[in-house]
Each structure stands twice: as C-alpha cells, then as structure tokens.
C-alpha atoms as a PDB file:
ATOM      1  CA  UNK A   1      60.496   4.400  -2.734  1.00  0.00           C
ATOM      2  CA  UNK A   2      62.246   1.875  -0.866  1.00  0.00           C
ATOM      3  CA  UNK A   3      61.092  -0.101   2.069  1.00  0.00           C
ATOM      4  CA  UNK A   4      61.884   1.613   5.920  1.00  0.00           C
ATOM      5  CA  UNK A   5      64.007  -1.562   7.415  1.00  0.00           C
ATOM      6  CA  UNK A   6      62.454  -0.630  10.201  1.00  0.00           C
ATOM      7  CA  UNK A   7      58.647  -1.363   9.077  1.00  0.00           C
ATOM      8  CA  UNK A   8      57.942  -4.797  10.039  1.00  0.00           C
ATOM      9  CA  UNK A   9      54.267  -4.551   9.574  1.00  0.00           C
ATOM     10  CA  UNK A  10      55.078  -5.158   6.109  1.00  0.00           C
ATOM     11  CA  UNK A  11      55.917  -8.815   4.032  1.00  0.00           C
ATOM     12  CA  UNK A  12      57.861  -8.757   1.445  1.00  0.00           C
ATOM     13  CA  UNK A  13      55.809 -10.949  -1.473  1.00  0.00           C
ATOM     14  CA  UNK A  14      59.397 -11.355  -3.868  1.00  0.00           C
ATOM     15  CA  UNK A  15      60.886 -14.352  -3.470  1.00  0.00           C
ATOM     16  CA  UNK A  16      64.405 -15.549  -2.554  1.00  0.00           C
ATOM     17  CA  UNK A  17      66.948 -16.190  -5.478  1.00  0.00           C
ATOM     18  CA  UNK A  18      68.652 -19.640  -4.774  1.00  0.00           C
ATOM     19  CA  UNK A  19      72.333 -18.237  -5.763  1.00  0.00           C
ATOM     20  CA  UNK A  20      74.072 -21.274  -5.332  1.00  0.00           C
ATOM     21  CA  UNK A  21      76.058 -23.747  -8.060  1.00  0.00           C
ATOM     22  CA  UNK A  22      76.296 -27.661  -8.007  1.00  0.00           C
ATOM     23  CA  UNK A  23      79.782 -28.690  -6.054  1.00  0.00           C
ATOM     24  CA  UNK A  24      79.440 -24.876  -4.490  1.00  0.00           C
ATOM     25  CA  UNK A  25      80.787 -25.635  -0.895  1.00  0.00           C
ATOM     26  CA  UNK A  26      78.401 -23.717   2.383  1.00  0.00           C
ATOM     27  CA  UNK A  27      79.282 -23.221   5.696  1.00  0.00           C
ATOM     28  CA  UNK A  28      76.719 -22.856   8.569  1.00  0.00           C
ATOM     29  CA  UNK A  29      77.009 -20.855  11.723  1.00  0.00           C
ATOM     30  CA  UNK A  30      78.259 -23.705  13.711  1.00  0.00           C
ATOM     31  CA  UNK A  31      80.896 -24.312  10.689  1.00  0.00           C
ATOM     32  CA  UNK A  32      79.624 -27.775   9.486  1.00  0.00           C
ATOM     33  CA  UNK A  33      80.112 -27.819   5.936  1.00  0.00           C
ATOM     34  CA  UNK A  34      77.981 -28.866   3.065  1.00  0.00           C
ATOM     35  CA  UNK A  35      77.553 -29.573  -0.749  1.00  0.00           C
ATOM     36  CA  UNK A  36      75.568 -28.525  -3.103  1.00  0.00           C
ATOM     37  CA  UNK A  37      74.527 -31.867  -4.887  1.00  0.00           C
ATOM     38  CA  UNK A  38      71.502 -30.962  -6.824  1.00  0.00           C
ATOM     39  CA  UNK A  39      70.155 -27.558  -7.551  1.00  0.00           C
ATOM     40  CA  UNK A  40      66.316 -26.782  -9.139  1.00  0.00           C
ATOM     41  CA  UNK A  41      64.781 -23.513  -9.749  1.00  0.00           C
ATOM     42  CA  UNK A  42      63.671 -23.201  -6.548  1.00  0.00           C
ATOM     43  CA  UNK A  43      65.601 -25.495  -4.055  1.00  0.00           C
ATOM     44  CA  UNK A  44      68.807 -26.990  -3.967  1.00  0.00           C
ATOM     45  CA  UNK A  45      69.961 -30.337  -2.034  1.00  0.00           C
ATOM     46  CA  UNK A  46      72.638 -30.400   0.320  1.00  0.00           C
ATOM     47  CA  UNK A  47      74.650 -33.266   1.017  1.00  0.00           C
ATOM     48  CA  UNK A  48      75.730 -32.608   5.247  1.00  0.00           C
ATOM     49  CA  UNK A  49      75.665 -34.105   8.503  1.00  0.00           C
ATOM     50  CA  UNK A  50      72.095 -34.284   9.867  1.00  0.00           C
ATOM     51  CA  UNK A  51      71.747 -35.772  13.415  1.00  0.00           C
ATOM     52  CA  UNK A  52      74.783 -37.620  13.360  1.00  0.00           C
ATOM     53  CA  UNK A  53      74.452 -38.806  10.224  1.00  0.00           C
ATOM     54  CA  UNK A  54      75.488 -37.819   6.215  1.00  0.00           C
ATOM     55  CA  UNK A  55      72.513 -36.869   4.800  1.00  0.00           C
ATOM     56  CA  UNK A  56      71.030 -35.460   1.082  1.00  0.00           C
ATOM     57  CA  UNK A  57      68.636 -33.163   2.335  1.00  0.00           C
ATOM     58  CA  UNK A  58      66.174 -30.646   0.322  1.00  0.00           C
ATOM     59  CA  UNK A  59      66.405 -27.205   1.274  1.00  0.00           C
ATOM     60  CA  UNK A  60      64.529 -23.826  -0.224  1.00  0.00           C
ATOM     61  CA  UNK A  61      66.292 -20.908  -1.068  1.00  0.00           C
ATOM     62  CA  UNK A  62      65.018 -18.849   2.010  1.00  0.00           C
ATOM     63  CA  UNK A  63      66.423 -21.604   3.718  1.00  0.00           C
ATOM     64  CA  UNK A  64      69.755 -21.607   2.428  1.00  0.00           C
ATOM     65  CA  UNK A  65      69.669 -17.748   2.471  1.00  0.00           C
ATOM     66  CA  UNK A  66      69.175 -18.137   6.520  1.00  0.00           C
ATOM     67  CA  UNK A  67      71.114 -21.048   7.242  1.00  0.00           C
ATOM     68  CA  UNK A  68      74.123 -21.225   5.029  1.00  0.00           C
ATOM     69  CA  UNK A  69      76.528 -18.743   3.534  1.00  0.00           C
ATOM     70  CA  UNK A  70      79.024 -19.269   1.226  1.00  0.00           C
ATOM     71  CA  UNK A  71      82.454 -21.159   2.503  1.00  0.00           C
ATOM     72  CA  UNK A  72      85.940 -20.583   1.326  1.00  0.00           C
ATOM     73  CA  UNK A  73      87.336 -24.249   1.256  1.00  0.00           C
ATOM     74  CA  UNK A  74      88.165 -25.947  -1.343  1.00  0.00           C
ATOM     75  CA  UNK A  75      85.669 -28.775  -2.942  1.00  0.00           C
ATOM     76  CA  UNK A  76      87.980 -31.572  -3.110  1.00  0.00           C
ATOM     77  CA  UNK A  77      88.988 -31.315   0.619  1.00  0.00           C
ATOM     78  CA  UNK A  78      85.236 -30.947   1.188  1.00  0.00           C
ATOM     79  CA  UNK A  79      84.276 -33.699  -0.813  1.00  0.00           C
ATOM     80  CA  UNK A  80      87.026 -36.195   1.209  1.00  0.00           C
ATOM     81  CA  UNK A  81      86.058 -34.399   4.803  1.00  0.00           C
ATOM     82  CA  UNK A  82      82.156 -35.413   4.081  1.00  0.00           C
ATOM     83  CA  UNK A  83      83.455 -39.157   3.113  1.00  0.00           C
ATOM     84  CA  UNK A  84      85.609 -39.418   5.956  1.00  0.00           C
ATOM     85  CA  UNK A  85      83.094 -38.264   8.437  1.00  0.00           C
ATOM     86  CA  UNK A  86      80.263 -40.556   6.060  1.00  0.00           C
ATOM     87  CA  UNK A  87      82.748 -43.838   6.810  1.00  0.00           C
ATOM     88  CA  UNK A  88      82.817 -42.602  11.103  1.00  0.00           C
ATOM     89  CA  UNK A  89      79.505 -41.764  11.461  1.00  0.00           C
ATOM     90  CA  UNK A  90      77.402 -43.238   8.884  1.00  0.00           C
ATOM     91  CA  UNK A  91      76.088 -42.206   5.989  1.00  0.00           C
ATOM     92  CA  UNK A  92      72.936 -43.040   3.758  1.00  0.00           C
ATOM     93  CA  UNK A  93      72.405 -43.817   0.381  1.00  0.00           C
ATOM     94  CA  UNK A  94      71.215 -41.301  -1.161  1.00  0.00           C
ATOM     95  CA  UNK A  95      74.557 -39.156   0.137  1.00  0.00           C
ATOM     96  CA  UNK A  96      77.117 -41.624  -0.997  1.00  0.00           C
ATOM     97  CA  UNK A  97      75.248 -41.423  -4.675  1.00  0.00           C
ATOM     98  CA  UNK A  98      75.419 -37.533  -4.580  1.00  0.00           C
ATOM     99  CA  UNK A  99      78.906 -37.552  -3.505  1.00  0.00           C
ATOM    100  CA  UNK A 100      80.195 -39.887  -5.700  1.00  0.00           C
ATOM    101  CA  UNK A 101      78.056 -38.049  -8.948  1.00  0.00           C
ATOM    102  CA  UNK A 102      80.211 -35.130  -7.788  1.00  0.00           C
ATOM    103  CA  UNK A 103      83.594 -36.986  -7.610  1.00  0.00           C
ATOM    104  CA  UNK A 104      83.046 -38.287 -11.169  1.00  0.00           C
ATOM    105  CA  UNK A 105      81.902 -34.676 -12.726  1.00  0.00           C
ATOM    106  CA  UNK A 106      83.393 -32.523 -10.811  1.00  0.00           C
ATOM    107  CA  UNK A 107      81.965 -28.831  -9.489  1.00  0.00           C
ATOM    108  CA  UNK A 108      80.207 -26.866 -12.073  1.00  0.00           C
ATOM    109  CA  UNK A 109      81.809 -23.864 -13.427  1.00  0.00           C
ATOM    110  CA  UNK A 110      81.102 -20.493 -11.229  1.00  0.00           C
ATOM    111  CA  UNK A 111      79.981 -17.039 -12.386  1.00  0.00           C
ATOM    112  CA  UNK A 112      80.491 -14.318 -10.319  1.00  0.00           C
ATOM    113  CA  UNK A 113      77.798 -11.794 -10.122  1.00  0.00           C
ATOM    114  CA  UNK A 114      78.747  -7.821 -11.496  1.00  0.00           C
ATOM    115  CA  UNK A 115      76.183  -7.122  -9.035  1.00  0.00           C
ATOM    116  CA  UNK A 116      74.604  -7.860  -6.308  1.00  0.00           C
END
C-alpha cells in the first residue's frame, strides 16, 4: 500500500539516493550554478559561490535533493564561469584544487537511469 501524500503524521525512515556524477553541473533556485567535485556514498561536494565567495562545500543527499536540481549547461562553460567569478570575487583553496582536478580529468561518464 502506498503512502497517502497527504499523511504527514508519518516519516519516511528510507533514505535519499545522492544521484549525482563528478563534473555533473546543478542549478539552484536562484540559478547559481555548481560542480560536483567529489562524490561519497552518502554526500557529494560542491564547488559554488558561498557568501561571496568560491567555495568546496559538503552537502548530503537530502540536501542536494532540496536545494539543487540538475542544470542543462555545459561543464566546460561552467568550469570557466566558476573561475572567472573565483578570480572577481575570491576564491579559496580548497575550490581552486577541485576545479583544477576537474580541468585535468575531465567530467565522469553519465548513465542515464531506465527508471526513475
């Protein structure tokens, strides 16, 4: 029997799936952009602007879920828009080295799901 969406005296105890690839490319509602620069089993880093600054931040997939959705723009222009706005604004370590990791390997491959 399937959950009534409507029952919200009820928690759901299965966790997100983190669905997302290293070099995929997110968009959040304001339409800042980010990078996937590392992914675990059960968070992924994002390399994005965070208070005015680039940033490599940790993020768990209910987080991402909430937050981000999947952007159609290409990773090379994303990759060069997040350096360009790392050399006006500032950027920190840590985001230059994920960046630059990228640059050298490149996005991983993507699978599309049959379902889902």
């Amino acid at each position: 029997m399937a959950k009534d969406p409507t029952d919200y005296s009820t928690v759901d105890f299965i966790p997100p799936e983190l669905n997302v690839t290293r070099g995929q490319v997110l968009m959040d509602r304001q339409r800042h952009i980010a990078i996937v620069a590392k992914r675990g089993k059960a968070s992924a880093h994002l390399v994005h602007v965070k208070s005015g600054v680039l940033k490599l931040t940790r993020h768990t997939a209910g987080e991402i879920i909430a937050e981000w959705s999947d952007a159609d723009y290409p990773f090379d222009r994303a990759v060069a828009r997040l350096l360009e706005l790392g050399k006006q604004h500032g950027i920190t370590d840590a985001a230059r080295d994920a960046l630059e990791e990228l640059v050298r390997a490149g996005r991983e491959p993507r699978q599309h799901k049959l379902f889902g």
